[in-house]
Protein backbone atom coordinates (compact mmCIF):
# COMPACT_ATOMS: atom_id res chain seq x y z
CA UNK A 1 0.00 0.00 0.00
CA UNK A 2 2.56 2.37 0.80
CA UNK A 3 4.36 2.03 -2.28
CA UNK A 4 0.50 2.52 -4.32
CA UNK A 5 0.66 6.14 -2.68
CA UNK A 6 4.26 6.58 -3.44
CA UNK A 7 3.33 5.88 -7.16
CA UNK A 8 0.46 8.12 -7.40
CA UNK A 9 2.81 10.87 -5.41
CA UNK A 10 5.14 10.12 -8.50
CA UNK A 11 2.45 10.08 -10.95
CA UNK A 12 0.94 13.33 -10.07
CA UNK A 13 4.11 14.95 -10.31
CA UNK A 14 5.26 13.65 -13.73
CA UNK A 15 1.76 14.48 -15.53
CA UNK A 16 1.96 18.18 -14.00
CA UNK A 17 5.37 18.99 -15.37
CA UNK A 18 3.48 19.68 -18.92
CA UNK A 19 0.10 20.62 -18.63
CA UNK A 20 -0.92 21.17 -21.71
CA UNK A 21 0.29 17.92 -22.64
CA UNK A 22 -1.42 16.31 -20.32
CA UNK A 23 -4.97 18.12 -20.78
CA UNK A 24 -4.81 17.54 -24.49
CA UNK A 25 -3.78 13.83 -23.75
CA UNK A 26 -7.20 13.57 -21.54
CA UNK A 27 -9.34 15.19 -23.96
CA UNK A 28 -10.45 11.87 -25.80
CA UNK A 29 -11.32 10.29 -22.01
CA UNK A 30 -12.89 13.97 -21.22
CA UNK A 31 -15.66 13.93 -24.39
CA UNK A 32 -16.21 10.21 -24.24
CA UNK A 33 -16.81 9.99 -20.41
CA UNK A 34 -19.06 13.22 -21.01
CA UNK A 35 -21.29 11.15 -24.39
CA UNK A 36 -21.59 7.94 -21.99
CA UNK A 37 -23.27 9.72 -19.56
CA UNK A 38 -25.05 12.18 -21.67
CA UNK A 39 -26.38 8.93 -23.02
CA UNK A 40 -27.58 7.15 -20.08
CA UNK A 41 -29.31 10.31 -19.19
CA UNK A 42 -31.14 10.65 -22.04
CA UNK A 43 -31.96 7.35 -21.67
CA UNK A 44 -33.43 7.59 -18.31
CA UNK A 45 -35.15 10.54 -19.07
CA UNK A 46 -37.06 9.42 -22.30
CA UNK A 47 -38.10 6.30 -20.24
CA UNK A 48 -39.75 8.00 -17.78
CA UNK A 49 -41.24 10.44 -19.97
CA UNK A 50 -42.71 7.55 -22.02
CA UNK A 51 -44.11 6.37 -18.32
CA UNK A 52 -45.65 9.56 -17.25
CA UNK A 53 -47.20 9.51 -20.84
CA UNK A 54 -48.49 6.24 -20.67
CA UNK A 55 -49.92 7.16 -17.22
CA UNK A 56 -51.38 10.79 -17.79
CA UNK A 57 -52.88 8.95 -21.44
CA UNK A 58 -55.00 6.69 -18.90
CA UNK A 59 -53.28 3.36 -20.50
CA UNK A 60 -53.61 2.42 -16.82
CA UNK A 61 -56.49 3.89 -15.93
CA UNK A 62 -59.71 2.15 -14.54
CA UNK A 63 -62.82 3.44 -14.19
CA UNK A 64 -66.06 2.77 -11.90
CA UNK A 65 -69.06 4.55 -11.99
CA UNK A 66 -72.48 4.17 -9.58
CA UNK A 67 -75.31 2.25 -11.71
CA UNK A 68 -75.50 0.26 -14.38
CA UNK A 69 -77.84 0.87 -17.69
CA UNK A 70 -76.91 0.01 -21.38
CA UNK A 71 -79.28 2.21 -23.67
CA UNK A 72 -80.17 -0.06 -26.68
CA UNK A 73 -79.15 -3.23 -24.80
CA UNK A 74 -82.91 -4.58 -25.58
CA UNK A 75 -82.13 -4.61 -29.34
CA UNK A 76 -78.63 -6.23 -28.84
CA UNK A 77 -79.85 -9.01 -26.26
CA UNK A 78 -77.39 -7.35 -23.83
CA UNK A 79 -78.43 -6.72 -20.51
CA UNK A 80 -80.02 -3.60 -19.75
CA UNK A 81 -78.50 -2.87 -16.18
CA UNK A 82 -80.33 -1.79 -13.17
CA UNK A 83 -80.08 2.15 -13.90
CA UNK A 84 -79.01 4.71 -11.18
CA UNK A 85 -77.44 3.67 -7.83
CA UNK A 86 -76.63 4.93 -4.51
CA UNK A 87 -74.99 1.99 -3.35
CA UNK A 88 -71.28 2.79 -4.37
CA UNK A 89 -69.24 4.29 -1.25
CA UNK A 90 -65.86 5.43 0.26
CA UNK A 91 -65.68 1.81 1.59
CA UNK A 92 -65.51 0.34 -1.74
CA UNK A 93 -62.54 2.97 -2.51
CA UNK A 94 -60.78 1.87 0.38
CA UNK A 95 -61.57 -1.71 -0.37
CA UNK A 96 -60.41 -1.52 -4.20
CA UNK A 97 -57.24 0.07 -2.60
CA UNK A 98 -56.83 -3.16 0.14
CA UNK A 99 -57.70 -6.21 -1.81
CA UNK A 100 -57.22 -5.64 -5.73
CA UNK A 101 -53.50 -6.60 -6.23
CA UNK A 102 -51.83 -4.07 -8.58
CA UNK A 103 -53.43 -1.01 -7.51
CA UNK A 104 -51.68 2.08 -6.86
CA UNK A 105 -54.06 4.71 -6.31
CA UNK A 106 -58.22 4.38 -6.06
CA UNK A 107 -59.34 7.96 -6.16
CA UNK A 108 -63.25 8.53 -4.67
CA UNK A 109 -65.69 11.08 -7.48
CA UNK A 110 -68.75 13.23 -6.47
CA UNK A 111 -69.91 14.87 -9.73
CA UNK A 112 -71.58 18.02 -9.79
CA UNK A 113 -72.17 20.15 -12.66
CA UNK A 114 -73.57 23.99 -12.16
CA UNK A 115 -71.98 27.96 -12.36
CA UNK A 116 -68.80 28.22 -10.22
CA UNK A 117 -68.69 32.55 -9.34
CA UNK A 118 -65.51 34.12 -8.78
CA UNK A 119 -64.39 37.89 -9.03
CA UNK A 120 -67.89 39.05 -10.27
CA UNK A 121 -67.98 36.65 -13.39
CA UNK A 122 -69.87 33.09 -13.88
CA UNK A 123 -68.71 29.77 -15.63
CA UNK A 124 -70.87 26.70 -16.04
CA UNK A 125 -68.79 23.55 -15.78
CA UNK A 126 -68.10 20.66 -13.67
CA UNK A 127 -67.20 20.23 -10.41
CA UNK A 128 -65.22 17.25 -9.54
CA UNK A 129 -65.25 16.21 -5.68
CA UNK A 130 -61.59 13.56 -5.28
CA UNK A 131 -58.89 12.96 -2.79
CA UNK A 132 -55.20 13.91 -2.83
CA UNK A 133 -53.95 10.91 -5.05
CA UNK A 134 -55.48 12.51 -8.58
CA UNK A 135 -53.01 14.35 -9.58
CA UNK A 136 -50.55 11.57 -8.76
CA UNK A 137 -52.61 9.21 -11.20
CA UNK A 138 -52.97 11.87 -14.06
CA UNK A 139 -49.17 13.04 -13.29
CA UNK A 140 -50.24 16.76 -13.54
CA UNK A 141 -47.90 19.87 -13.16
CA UNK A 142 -49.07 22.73 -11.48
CA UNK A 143 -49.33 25.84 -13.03
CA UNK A 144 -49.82 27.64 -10.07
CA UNK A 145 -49.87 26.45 -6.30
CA UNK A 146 -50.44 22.71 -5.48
CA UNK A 147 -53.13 20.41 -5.13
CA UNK A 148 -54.95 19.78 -1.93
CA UNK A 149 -53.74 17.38 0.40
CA UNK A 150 -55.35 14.25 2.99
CA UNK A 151 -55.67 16.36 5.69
CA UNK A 152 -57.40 18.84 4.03
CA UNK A 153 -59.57 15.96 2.80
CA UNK A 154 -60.37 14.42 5.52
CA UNK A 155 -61.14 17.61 7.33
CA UNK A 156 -63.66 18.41 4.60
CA UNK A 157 -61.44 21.91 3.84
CA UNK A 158 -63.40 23.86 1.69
CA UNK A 159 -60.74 24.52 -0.80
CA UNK A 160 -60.31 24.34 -4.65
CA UNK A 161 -57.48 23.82 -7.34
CA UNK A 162 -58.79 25.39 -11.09
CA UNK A 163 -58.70 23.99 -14.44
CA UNK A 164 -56.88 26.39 -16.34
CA UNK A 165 -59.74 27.59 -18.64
CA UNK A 166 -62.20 28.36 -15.81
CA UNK A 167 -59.12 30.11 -14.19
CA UNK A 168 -59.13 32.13 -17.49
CA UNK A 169 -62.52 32.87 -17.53
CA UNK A 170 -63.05 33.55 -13.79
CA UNK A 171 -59.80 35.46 -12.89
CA UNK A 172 -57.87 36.17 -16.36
CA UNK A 173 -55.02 34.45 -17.83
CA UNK A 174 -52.29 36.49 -16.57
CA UNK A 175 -53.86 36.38 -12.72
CA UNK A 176 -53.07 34.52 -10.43
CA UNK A 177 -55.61 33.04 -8.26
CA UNK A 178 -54.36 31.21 -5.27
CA UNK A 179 -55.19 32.80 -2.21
CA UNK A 180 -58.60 33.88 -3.92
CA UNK A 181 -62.33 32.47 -3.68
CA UNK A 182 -65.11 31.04 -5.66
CA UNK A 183 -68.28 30.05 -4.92
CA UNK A 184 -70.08 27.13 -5.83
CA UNK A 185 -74.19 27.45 -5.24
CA UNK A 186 -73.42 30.23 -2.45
CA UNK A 187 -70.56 28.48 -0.70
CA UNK A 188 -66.87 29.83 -0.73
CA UNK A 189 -64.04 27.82 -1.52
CA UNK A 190 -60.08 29.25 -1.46
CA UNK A 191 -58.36 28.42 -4.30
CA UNK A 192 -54.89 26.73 -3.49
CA UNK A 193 -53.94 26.16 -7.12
CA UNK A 194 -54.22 25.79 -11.06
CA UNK A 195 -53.45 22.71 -12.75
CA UNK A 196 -51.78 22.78 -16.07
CA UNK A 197 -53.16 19.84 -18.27
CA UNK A 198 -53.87 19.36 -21.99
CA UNK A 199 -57.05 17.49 -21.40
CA UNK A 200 -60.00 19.69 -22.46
CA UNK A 201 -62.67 18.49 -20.12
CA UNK A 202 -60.15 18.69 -16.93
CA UNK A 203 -59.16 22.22 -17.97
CA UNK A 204 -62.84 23.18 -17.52
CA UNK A 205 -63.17 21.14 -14.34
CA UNK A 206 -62.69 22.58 -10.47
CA UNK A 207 -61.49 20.11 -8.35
CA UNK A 208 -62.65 19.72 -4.30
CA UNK A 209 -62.05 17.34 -1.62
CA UNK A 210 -64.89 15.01 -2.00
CA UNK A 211 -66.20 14.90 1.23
CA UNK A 212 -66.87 18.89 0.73
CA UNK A 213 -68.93 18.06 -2.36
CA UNK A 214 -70.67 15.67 -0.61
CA UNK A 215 -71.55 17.91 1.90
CA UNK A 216 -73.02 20.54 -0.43
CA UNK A 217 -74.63 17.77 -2.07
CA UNK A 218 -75.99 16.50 1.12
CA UNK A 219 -75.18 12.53 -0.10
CA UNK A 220 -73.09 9.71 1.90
CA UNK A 221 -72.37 8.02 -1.94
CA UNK A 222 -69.66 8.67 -4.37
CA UNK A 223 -70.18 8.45 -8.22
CA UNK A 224 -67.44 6.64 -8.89
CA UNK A 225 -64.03 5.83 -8.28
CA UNK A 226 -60.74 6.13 -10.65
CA UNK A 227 -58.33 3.30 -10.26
CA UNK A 228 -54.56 3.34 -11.42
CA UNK A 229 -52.83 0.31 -12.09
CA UNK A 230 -49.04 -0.13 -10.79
CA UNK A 231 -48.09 -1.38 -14.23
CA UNK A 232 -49.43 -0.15 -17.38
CA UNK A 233 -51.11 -3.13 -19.46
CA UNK A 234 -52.57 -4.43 -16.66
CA UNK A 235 -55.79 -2.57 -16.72
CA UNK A 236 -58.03 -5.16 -17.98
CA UNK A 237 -57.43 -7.94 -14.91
CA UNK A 238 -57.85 -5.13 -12.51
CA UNK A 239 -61.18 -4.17 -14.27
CA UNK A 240 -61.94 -7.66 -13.76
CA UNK A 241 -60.96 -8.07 -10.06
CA UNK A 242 -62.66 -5.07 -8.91
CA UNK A 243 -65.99 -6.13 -10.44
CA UNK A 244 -65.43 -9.06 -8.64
CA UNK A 245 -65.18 -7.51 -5.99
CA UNK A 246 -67.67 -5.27 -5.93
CA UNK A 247 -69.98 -7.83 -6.96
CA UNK A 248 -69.58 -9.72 -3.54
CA UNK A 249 -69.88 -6.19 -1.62
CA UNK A 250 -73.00 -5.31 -3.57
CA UNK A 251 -74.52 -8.76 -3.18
CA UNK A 252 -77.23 -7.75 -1.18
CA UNK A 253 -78.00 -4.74 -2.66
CA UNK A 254 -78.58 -6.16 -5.84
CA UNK A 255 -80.51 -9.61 -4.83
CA UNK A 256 -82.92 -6.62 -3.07
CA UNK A 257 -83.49 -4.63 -6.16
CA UNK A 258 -84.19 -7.85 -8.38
CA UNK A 259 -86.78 -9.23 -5.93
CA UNK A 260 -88.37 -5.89 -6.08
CA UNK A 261 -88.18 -6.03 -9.59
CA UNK A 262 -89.92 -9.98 -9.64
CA UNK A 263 -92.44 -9.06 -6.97
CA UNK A 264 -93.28 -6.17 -9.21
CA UNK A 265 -93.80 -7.69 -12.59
CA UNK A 266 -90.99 -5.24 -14.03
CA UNK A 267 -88.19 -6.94 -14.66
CA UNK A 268 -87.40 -7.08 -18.22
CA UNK A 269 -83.88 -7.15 -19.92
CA UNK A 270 -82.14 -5.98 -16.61
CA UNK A 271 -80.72 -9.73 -16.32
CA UNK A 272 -77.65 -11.03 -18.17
CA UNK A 273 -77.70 -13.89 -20.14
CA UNK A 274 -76.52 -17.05 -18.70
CA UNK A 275 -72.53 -17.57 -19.78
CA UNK A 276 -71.73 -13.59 -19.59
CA UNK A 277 -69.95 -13.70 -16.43
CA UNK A 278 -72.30 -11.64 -14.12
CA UNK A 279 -73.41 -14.37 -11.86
CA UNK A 280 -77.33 -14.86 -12.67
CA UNK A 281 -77.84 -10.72 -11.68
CA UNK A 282 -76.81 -7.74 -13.58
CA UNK A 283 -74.49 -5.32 -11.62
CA UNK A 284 -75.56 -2.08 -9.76
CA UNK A 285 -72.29 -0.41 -11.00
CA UNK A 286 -70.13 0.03 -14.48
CA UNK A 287 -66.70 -1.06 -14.61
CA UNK A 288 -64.51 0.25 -17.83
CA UNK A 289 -60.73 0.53 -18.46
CA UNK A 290 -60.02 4.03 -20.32
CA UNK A 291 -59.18 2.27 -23.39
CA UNK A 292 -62.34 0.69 -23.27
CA UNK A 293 -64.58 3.72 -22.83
CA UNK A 294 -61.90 5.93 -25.21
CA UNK A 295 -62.46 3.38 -28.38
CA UNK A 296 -66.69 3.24 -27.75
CA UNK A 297 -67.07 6.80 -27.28
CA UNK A 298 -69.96 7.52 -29.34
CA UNK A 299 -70.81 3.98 -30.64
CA UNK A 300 -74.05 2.66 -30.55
CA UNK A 301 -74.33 -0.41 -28.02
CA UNK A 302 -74.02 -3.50 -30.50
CA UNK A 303 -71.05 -2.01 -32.35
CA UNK A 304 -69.20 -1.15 -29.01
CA UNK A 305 -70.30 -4.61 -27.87
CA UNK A 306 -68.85 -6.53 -30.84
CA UNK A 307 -65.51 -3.79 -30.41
CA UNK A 308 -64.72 -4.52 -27.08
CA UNK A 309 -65.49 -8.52 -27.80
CA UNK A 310 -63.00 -8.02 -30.40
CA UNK A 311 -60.12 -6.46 -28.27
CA UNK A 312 -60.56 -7.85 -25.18
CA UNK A 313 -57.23 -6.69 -24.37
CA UNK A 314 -56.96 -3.17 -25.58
CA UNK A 315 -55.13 -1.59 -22.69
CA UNK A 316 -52.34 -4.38 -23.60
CA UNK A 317 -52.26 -3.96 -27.36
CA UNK A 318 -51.72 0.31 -26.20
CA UNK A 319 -48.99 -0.60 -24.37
CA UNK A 320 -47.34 -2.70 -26.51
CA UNK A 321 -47.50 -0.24 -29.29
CA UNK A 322 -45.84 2.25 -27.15
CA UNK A 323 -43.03 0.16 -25.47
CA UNK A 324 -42.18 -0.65 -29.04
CA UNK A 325 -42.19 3.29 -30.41
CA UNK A 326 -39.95 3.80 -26.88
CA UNK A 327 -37.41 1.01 -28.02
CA UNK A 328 -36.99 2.14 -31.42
CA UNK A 329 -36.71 5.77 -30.88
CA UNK A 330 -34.17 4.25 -27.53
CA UNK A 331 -32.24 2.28 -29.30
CA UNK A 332 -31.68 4.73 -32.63
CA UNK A 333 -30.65 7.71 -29.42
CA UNK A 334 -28.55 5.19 -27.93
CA UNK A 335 -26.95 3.54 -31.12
CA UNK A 336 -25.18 7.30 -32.24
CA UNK A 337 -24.55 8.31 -28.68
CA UNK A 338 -22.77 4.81 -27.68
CA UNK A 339 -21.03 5.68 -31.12
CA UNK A 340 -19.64 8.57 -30.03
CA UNK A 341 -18.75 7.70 -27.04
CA UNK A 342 -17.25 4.33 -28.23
CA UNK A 343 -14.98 6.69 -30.44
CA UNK A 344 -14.30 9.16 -28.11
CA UNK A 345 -13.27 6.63 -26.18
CA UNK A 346 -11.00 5.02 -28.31
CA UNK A 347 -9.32 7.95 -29.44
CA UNK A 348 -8.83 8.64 -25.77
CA UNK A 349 -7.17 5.41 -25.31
CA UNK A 350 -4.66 5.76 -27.73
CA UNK A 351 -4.04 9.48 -26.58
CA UNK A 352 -3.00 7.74 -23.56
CA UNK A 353 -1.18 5.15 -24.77
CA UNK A 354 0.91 7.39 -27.11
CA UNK A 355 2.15 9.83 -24.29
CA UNK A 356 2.84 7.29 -22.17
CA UNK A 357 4.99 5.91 -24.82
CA UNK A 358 6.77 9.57 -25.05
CA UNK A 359 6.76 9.69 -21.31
CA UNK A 360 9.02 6.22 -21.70
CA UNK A 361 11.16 7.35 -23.81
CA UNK A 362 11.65 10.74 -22.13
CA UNK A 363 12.31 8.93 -18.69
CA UNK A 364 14.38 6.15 -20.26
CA UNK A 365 17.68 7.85 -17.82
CA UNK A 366 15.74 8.15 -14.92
CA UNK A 367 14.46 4.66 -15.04
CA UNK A 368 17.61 3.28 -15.38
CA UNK A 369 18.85 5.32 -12.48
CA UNK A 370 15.71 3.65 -10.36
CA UNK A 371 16.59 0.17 -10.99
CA UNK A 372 20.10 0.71 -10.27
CA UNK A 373 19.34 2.12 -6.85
CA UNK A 374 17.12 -1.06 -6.36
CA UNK A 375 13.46 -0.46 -8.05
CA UNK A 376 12.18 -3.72 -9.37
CA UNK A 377 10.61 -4.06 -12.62
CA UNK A 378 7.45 -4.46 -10.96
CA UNK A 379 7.77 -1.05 -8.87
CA UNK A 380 8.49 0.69 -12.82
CA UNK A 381 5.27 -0.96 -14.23
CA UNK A 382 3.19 -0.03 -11.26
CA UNK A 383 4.44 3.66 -11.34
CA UNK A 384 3.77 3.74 -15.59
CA UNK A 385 0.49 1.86 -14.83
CA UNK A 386 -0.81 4.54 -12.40
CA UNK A 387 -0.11 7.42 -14.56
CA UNK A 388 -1.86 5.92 -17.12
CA UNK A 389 -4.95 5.12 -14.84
CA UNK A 390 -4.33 8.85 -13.13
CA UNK A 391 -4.58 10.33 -16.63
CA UNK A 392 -7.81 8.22 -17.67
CA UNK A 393 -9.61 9.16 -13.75
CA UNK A 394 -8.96 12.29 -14.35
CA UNK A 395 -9.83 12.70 -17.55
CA UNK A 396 -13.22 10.64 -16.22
CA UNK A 397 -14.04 12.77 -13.54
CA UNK A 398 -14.08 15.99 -15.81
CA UNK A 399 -15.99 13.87 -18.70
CA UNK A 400 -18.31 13.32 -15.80
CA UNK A 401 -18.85 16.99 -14.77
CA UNK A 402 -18.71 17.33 -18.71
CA UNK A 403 -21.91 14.99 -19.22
CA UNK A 404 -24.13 16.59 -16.09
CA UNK A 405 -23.07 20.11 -17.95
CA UNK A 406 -24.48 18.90 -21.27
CA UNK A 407 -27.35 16.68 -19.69
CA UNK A 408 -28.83 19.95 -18.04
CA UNK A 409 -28.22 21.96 -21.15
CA UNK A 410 -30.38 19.61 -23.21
CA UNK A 411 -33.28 19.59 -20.73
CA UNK A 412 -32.62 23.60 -20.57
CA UNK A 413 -32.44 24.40 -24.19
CA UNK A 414 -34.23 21.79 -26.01
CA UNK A 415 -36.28 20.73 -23.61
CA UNK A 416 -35.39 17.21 -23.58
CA UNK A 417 -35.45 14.96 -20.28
CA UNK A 418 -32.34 13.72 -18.87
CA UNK A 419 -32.28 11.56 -15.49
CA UNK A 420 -28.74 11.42 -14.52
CA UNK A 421 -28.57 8.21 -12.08
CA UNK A 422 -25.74 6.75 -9.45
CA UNK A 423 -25.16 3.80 -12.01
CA UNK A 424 -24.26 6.29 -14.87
CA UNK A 425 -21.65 7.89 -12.70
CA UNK A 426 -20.26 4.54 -11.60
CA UNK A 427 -20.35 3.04 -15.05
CA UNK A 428 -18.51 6.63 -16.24
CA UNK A 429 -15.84 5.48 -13.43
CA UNK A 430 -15.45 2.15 -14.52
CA UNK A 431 -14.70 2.31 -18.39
CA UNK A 432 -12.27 5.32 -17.38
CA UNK A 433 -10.72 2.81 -15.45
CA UNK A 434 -10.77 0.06 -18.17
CA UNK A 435 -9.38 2.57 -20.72
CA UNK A 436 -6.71 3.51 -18.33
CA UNK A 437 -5.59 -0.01 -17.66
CA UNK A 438 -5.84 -1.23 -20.82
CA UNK A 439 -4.09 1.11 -23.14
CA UNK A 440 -1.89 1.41 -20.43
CA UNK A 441 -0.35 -1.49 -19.85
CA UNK A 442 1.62 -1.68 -23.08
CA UNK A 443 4.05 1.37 -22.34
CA UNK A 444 4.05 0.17 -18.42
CA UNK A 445 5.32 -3.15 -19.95
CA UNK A 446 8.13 -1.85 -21.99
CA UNK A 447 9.15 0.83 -19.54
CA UNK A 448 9.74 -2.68 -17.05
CA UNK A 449 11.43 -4.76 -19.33
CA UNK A 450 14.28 -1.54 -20.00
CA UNK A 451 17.66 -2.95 -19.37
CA UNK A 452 19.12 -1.10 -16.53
CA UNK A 453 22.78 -0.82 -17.96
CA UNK A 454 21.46 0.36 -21.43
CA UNK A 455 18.80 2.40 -20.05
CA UNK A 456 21.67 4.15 -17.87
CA UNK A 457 23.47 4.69 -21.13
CA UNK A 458 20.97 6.62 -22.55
CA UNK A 459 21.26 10.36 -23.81
């Protein structure tokens, strides 16, 4: 060990007796240290933008509503439902939450839609009651302020976060609200912030802790819950499991309604045919994946019904299409950057190997005055080894400050994303190493095998 720090000592001092030499000589190491992690950044970064697309798109997304009714479902021999329902509740959140394996967030929905007031001016939209975990599942940025948050949820806060159009059309564009009130049928809620979202029918949404809507509602029930699957693609088994689920929770519920419907001579297509999966009793509740709803939008009820038979999987086929855009447009980015680096690299290498060469030469007396005082031909190639490995570090580390430098200016200036991560740096460290070593070695080896006597001779 002692003689490792002697070497470095020695190393140190032989690359700073030319400078320039020795910064030019690092240059390759510098710009190919600098692409590698550039590259890994990029790489990080498109991956999780392709993830927080895939998310905020609702490839993941399931939906429940409260009720059940299929308009047309007569004519298609599809069962009708049994209409409107009150029967859907927090509980059944909390229970999708618990018991569904794969889900990340379940969301609770109160719907209202009527004239939100603020600053003397009126806008008719909707009014969406939900709990802190939305904008988590949509992956929203915040134009202004923040979203509410659990406690102010379960203390039934009276606050609001804005859509960005009603903020327009309420406060102005170039206001900015938070800190200011609306009112929604004469009560006041303080705005804490203003989502920024492409989708059209959020932007014209207000969002309020549901238990607040449900007080000005004066209802106990929710309208529906939105569920978020941990994995995109796997949307269509959780749409299964939670109506599953809430088949077993709604049991009695349902059984009640049908023998109301029996006793009363009413029950027509409200049953589903035997082999469709719902268990001899139609459902008191509508379970869709966003896909789903997203391709039937608009269809009439046979056509969606032969659709959906069609693509059972649709949420899967989404994905699939998408991981396969994200590996071609991956591995074209990483292909020229590993290139580059792979070049860089190489040049690097042989920058290294070349001085070191020089530096052989050069120090041919002063070897040969080292062995004859005792140095080994081991203790020669270790010091020659080192410098080569000090040069290729060195030239690492600045590569490394090199690639943050050029991963932030990316993100800056053409608004790219870059995720720089702990394995970049380390892998940065490592092939600096390898390069060092490597290329190395060869001028370390001849510098050993000098012959002292001739190597003394030496002018």
């Amino acid at each position: 060990m002692p003689l490792l720090f002697t070497s470095i000592r020695l190393a140190a001092r032989a690359l700073a007796r030319n400078t320039l030499r020795t910064l030019l000589t690092m240059l390759g190491m510098i710009i190919g240290v600098g692409a590698v992690v550039t590259m890994v950044a990029l790489g990080n970064g498109a991956q999780r933008t392709v993830e927080k697309d895939v998310r905020s798109a609702g490839t993941n997304l399931v939906h429940v509503k409260a009720g059940n009714y299929t308009r047309g479902g007569e004519e298609s021999n599809i069962a009708s439902g049994l209409g409107a329902a009150t029967t859907l509740v927090v509980a059944d959140a909390e229970a999708i939450g618990r018991d569904v394996a794969g889900v990340k967030h379940a969301a609770p929905a109160v719907r209202l839609r009527g004239w939100i007031g603020g600053e003397g001016k009126r806008f008719y939209g909707q009014i969406l009651g939900t709990d802190a975990s939305l904008p988590l599942i949509y992956v929203w940025p915040f134009a202004r302020g923040r979203f509410f948050d659990e406690s102010q949820v379960a203390s039934r806060a009276t606050v609001a976060v804005l859509g960005s159009t009603v903020r327009d059309r309420l406060f102005g564009d170039t206001i900015n609200p938070v800190g200011r009130s609306i009112t929604i049928r004469d009560r006041t809620f303080a705005v804490v912030g203003v989502t920024s979202t492409a989708d059209e029918e959020q932007m014209e949404t207000v969002f309020v802790p549901y238990p607040s809507l449900q007080d000005l509602l004066g209802i106990s029930h929710l309208h529906g819950v939105t569920v978020e699957a941990a994995q995109a693609g796997d949307a269509s088994r959780i749409a299964a499991d939670v109506t599953a689920l809430l088949r077993q929770r709604h049991a009695p519920h349902i059984n009640a309604a049908m023998n109301t419907l029996r006793r009363g001579g009413v029950l027509g297509n409200q049953m589903p045919q035997a082999g469709s999966g719902g268990g001899g009793a139609p459902d008191d509740f509508t379970v869709k994946t966003q896909a789903s709803e997203a391709l039937t939008k608009g269809l009439y009820t046979s056509v969606a019904a032969f659709v959906l038979a069609n693509m059972p999987k649709l949420d899967e086929v989404n994905l699939q299409e998408m991981t396969s855009t994200l590996e071609r447009a991956g591995t074209t980015m990483t292909a020229l950057l590993a290139g580059i680096a792979a070049i860089s690299l190489i040049v690097g290498g042989i920058g290294i190997m070349n001085i070191m060469l020089v530096a052989v030469t050069e120090r041919t007396r002063e070897i040969g005055i080292r062995r004859a005082v005792g140095a080994r031909a081991r203790d020669v190639l270790l010091q020659f080894l080192v410098e080569a490995l000090t040069l290729s570090m060195v030239g690492g580390a600045i590569g490394l400050l090199v690639g943050f430098a050029a991963s932030g200016t990316l993100t800056w200036a053409l608004e790219w994303p870059t995720a720089v991560s702990a394995s970049s740096v380390a892998l940065a460290f490592g092939i600096a190493a390898a390069i060092g070593i490597f290329f190395g070695f060869y001028p370390a080896r001849k510098a050993a095998a000098l012959d002292p006597i001739e190597a003394l001779r030496y002018e």
